[in-house]
PDB file of N, CA and C in Angstrom:
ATOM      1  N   UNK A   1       0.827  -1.181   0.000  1.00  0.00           N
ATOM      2  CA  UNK A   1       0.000   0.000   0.000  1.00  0.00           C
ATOM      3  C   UNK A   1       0.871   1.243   0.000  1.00  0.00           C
ATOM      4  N   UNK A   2       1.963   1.071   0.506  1.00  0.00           N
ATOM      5  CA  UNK A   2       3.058   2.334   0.608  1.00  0.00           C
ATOM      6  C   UNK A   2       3.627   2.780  -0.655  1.00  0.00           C
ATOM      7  N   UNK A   3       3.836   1.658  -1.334  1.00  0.00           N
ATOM      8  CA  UNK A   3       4.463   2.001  -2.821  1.00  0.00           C
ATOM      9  C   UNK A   3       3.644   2.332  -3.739  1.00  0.00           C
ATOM     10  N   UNK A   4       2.192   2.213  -3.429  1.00  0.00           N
ATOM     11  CA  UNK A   4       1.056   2.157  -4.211  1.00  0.00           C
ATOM     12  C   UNK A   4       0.604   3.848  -4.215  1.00  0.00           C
ATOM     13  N   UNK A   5       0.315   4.039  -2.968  1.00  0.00           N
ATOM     14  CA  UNK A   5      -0.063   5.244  -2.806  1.00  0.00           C
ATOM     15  C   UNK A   5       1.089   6.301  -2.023  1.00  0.00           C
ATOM     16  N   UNK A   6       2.273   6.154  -2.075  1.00  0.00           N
ATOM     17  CA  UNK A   6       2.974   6.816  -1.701  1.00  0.00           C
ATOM     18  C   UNK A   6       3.266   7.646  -0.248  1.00  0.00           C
ATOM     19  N   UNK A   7       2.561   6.856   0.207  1.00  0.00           N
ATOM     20  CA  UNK A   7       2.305   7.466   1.737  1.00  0.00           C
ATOM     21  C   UNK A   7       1.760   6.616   2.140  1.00  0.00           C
ATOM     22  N   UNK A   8       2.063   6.595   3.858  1.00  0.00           N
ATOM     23  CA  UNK A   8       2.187   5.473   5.044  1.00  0.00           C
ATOM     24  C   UNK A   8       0.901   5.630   5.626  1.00  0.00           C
ATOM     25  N   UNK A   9      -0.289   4.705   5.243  1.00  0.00           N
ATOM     26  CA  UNK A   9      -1.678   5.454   5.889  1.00  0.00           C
ATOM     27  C   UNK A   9      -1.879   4.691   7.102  1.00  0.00           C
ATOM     28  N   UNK A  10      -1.323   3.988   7.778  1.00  0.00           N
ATOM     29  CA  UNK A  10      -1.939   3.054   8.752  1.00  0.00           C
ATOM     30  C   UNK A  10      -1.112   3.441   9.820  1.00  0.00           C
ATOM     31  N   UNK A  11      -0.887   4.518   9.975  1.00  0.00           N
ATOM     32  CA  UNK A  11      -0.500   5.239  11.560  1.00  0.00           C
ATOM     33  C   UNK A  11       0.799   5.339  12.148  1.00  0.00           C
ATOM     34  N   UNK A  12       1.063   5.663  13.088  1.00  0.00           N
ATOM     35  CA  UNK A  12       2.183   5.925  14.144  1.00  0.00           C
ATOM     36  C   UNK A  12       2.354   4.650  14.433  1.00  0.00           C
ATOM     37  N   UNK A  13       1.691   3.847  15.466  1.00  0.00           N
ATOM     38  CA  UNK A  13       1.500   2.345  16.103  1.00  0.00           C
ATOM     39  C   UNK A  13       2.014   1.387  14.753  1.00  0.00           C
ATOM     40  N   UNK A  14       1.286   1.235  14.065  1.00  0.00           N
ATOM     41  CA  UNK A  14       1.369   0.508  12.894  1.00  0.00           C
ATOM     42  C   UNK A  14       2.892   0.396  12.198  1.00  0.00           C
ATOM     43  N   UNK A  15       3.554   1.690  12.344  1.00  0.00           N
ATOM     44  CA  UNK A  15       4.643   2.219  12.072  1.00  0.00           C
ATOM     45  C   UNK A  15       6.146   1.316  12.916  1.00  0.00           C
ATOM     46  N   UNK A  16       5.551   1.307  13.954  1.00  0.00           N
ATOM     47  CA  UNK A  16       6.376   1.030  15.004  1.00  0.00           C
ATOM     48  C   UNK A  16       6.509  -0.769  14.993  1.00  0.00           C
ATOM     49  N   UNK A  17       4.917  -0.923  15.044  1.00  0.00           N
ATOM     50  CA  UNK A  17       5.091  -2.633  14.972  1.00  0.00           C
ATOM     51  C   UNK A  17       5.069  -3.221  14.140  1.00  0.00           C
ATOM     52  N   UNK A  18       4.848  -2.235  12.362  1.00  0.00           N
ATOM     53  CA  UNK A  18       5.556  -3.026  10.997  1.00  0.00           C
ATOM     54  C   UNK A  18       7.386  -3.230  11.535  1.00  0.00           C
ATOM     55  N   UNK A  19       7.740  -2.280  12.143  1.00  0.00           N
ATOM     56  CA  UNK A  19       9.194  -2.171  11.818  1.00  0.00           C
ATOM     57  C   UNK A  19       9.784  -3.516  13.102  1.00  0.00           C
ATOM     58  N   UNK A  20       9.310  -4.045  14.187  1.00  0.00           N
ATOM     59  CA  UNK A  20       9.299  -4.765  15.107  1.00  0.00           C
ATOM     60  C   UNK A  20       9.614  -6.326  14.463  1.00  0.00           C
ATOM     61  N   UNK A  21       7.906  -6.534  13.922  1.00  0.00           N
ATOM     62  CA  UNK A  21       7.844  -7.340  13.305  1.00  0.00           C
ATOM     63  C   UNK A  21       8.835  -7.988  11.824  1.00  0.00           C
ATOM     64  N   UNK A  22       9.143  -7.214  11.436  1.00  0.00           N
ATOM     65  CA  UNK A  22      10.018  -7.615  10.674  1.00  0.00           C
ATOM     66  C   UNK A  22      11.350  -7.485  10.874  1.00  0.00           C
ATOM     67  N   UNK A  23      12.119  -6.885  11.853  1.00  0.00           N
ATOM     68  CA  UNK A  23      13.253  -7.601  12.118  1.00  0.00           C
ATOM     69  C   UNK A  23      13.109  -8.752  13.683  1.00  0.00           C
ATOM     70  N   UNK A  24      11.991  -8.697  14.136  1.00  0.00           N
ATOM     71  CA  UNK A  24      11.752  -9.959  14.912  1.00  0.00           C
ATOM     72  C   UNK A  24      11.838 -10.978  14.338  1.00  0.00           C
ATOM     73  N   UNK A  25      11.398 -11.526  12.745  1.00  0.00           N
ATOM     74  CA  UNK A  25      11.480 -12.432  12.077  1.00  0.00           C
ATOM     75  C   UNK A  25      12.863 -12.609  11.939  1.00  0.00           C
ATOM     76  N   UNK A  26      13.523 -11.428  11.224  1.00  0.00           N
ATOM     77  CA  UNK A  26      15.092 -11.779  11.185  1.00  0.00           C
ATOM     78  C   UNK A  26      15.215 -12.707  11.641  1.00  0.00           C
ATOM     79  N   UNK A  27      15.372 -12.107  13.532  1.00  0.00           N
ATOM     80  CA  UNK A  27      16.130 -12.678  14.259  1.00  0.00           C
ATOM     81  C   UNK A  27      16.214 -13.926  14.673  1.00  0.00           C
ATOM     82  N   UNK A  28      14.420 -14.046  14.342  1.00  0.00           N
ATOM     83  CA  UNK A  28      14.307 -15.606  15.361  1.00  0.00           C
ATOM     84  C   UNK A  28      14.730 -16.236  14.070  1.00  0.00           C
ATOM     85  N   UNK A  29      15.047 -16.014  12.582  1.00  0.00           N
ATOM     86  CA  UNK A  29      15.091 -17.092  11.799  1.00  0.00           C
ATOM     87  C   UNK A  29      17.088 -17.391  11.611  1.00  0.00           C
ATOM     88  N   UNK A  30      17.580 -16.295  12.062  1.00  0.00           N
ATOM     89  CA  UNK A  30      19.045 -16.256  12.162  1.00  0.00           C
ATOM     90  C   UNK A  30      19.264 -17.568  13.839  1.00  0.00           C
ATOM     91  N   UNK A  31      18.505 -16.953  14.831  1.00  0.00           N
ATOM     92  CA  UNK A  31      19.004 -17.531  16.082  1.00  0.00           C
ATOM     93  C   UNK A  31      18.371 -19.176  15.946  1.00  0.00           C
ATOM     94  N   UNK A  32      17.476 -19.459  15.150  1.00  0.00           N
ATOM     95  CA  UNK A  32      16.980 -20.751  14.760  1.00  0.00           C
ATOM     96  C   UNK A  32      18.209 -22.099  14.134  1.00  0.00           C
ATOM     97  N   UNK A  33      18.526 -21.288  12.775  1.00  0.00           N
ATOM     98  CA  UNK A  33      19.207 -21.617  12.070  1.00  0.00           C
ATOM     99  C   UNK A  33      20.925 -21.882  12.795  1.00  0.00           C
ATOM    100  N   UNK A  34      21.385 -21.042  13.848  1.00  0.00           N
ATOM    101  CA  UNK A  34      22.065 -21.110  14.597  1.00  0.00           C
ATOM    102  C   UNK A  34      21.895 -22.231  15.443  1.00  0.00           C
ATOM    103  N   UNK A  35      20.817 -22.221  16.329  1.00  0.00           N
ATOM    104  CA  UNK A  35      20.369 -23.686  16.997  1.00  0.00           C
ATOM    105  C   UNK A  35      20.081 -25.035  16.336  1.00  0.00           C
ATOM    106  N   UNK A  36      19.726 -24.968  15.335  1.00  0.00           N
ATOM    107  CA  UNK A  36      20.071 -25.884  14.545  1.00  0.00           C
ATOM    108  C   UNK A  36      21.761 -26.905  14.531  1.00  0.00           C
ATOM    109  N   UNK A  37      22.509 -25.580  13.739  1.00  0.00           N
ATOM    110  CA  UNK A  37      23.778 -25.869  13.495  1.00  0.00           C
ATOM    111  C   UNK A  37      24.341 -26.217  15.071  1.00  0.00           C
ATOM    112  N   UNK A  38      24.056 -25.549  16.079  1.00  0.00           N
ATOM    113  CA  UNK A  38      24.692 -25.973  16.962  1.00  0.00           C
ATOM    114  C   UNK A  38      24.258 -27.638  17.623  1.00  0.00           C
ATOM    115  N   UNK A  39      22.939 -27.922  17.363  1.00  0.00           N
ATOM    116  CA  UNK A  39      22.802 -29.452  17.695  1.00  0.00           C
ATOM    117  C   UNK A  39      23.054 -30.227  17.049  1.00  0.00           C
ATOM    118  N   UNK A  40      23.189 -29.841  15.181  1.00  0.00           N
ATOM    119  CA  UNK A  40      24.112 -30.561  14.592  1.00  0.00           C
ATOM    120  C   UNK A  40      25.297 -30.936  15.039  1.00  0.00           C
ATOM    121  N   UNK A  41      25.876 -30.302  15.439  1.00  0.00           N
ATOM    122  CA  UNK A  41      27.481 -30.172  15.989  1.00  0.00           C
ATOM    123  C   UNK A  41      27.624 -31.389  16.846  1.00  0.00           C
ATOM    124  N   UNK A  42      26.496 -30.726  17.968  1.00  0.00           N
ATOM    125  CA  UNK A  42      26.259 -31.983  19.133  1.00  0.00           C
ATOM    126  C   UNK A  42      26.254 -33.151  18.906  1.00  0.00           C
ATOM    127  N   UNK A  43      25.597 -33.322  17.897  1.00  0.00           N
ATOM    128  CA  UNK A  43      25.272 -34.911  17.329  1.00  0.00           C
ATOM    129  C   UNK A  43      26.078 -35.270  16.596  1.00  0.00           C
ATOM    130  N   UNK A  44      27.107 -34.616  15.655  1.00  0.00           N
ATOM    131  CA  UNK A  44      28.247 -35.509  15.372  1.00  0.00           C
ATOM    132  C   UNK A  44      29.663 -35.674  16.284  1.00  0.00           C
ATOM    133  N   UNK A  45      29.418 -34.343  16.720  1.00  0.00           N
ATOM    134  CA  UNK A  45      30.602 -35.000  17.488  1.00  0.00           C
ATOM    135  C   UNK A  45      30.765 -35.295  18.987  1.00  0.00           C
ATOM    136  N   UNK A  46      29.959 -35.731  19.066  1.00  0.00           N
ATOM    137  CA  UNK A  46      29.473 -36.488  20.426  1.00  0.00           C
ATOM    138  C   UNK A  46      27.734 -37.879  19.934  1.00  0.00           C
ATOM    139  N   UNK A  47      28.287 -38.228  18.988  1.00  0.00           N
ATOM    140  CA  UNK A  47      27.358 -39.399  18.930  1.00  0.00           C
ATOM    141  C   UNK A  47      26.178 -40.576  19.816  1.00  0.00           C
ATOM    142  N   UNK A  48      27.632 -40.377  20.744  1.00  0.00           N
ATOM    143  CA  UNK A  48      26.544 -41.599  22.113  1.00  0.00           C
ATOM    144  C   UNK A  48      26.345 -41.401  23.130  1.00  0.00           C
ATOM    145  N   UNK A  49      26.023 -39.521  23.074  1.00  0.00           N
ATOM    146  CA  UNK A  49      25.025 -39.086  24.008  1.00  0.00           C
ATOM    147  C   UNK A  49      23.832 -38.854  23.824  1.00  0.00           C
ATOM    148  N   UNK A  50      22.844 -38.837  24.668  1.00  0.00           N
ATOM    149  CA  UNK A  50      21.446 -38.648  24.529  1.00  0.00           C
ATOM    150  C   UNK A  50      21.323 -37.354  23.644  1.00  0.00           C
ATOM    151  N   UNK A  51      20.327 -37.636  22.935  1.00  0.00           N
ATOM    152  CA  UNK A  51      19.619 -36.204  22.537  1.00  0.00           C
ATOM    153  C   UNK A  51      19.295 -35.133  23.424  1.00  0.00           C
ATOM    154  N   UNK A  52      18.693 -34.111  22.296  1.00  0.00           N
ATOM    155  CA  UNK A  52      18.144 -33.059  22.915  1.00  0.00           C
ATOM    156  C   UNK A  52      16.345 -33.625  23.517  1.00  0.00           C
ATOM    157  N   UNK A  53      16.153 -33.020  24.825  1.00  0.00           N
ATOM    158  CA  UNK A  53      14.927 -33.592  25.401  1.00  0.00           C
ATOM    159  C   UNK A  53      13.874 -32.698  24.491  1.00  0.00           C
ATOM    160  N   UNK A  54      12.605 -33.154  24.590  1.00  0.00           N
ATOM    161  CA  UNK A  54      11.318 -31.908  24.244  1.00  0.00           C
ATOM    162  C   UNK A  54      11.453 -30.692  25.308  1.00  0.00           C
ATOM    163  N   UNK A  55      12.028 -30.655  26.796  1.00  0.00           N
ATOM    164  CA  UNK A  55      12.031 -29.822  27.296  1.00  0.00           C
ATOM    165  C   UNK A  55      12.804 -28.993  27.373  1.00  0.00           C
ATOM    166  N   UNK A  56      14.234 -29.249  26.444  1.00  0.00           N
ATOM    167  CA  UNK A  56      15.089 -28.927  26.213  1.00  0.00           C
ATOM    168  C   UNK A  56      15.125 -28.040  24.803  1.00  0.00           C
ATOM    169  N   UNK A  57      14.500 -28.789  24.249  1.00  0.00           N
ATOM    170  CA  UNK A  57      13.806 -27.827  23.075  1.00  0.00           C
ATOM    171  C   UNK A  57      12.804 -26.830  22.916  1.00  0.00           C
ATOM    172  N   UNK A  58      11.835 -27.072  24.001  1.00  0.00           N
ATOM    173  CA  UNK A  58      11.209 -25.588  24.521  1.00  0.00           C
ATOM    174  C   UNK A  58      11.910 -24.487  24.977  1.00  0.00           C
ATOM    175  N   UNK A  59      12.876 -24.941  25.758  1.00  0.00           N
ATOM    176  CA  UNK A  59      13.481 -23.788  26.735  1.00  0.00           C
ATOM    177  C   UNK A  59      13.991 -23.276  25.538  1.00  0.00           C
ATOM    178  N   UNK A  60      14.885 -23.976  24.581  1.00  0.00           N
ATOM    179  CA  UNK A  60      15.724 -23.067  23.231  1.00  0.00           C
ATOM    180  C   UNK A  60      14.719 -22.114  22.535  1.00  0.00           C
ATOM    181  N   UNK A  61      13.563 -23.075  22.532  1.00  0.00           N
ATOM    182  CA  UNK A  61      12.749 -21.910  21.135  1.00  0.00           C
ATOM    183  C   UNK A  61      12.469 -20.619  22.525  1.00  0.00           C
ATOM    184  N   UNK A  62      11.839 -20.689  23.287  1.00  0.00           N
ATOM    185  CA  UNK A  62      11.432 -19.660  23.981  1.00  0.00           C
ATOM    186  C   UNK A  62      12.610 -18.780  24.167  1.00  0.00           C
ATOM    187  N   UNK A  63      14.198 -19.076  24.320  1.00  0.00           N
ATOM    188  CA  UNK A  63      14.977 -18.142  24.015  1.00  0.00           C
ATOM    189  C   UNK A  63      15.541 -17.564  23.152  1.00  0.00           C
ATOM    190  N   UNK A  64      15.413 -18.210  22.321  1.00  0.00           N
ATOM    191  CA  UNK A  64      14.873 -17.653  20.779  1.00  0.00           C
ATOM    192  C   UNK A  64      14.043 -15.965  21.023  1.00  0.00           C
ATOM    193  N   UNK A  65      12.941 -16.669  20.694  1.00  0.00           N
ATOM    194  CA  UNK A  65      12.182 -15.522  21.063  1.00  0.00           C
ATOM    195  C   UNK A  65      12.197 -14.362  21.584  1.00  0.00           C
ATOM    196  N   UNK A  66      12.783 -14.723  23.112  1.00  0.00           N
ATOM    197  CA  UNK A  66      13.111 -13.739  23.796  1.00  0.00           C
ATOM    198  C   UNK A  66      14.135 -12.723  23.530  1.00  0.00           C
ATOM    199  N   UNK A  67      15.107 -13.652  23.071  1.00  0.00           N
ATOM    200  CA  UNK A  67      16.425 -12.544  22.314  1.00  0.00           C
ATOM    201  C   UNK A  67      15.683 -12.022  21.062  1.00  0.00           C
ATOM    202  N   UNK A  68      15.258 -12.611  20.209  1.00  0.00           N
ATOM    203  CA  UNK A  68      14.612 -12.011  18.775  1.00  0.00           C
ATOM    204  C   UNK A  68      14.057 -10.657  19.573  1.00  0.00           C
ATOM    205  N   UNK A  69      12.979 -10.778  20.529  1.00  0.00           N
ATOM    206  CA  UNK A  69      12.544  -9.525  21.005  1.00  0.00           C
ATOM    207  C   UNK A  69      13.308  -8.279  21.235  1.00  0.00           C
ATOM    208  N   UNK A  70      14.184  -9.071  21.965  1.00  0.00           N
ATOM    209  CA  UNK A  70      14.646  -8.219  22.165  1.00  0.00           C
ATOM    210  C   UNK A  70      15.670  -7.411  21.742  1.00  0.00           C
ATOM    211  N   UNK A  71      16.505  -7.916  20.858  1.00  0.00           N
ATOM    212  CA  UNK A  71      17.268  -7.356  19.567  1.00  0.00           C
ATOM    213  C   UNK A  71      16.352  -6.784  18.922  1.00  0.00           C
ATOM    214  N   UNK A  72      14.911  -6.674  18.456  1.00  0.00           N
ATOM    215  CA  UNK A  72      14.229  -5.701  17.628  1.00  0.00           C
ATOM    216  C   UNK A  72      13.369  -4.630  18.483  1.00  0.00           C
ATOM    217  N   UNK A  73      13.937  -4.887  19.573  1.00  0.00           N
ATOM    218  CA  UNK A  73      12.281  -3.872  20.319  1.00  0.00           C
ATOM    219  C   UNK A  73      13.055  -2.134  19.868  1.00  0.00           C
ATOM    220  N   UNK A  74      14.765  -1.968  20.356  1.00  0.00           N
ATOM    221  CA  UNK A  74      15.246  -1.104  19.743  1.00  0.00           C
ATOM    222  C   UNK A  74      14.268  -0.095  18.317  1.00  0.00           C
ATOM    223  N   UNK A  75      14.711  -1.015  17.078  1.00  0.00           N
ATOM    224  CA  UNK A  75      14.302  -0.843  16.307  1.00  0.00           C
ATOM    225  C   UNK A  75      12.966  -0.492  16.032  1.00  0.00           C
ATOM    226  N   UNK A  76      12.011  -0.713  16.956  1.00  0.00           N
ATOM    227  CA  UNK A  76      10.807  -0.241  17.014  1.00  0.00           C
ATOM    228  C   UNK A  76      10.543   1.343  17.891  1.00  0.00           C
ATOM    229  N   UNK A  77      11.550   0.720  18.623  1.00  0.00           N
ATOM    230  CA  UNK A  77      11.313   2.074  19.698  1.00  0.00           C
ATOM    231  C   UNK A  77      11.594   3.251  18.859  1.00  0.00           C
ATOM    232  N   UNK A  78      12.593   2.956  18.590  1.00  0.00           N
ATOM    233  CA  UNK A  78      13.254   4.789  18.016  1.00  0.00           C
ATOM    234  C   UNK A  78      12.835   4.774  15.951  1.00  0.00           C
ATOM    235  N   UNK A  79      11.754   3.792  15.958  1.00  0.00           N
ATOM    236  CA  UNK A  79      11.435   4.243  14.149  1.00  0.00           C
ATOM    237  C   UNK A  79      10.533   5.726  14.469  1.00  0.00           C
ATOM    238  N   UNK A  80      10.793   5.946  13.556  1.00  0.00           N
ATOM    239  CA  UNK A  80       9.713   7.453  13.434  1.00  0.00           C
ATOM    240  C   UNK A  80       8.853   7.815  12.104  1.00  0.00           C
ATOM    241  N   UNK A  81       8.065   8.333  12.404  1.00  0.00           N
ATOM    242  CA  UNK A  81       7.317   8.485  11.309  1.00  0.00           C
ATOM    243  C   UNK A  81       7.189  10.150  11.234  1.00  0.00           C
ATOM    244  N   UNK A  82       7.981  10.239   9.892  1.00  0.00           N
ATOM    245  CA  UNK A  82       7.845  11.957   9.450  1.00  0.00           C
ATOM    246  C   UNK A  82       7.174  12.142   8.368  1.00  0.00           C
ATOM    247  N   UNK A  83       6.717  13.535   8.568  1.00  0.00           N
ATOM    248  CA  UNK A  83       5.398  13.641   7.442  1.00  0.00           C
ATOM    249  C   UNK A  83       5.920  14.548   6.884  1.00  0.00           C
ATOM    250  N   UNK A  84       5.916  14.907   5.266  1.00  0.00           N
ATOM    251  CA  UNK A  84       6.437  15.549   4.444  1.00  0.00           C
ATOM    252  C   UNK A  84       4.742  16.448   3.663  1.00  0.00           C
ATOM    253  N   UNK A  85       4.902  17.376   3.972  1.00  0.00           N
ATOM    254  CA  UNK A  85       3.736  18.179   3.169  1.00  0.00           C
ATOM    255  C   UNK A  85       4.136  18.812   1.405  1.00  0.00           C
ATOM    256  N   UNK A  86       3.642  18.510   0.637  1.00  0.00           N
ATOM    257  CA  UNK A  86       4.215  18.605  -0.517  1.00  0.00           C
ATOM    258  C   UNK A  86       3.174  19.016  -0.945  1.00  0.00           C
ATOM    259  N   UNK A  87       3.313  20.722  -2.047  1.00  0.00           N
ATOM    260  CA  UNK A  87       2.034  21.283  -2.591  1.00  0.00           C
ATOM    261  C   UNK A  87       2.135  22.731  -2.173  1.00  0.00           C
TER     262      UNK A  87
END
């Protein structure tokens, strides 16, 4: 809609938690991909230890999350929305 009509119609708020939301994704898909590779690791080179538990895998995704948050809340906080009057 922004490129369409050239202007940001869906507010201040909107402003703040487009910009949230999309480097929240970043993050959790960087810190994912990271957890990944790191239980890869685990599992080859340490073979004939137990896995990762299901509860063990909650606690990761939920810190996931939590860092994703919080590496983007920044980015939300200080976006701004300036209005240009033209005419």
């Amino acid at each position: 809609v922004r490129f369409v009509s050239s202007t940001w119609v869906f507010g201040k708020l909107m402003c703040h938690v487009s910009r949230f939301v999309q480097y929240c994704s970043v993050h959790v898909s960087v810190l994912t991909l990271a957890a990944i590779a790191l239980d890869r690791h685990q599992v080859i080179m340490h073979p004939l230890k137990p896995r990762m538990s299901m509860v063990k895998g909650g606690i990761c995704i939920i810190i996931i999350w939590v860092l994703a948050s919080c590496f983007s809340l920044p980015h939300a906080i200080y976006q701004t929305l300036t209005r240009f009057y033209i005419g």
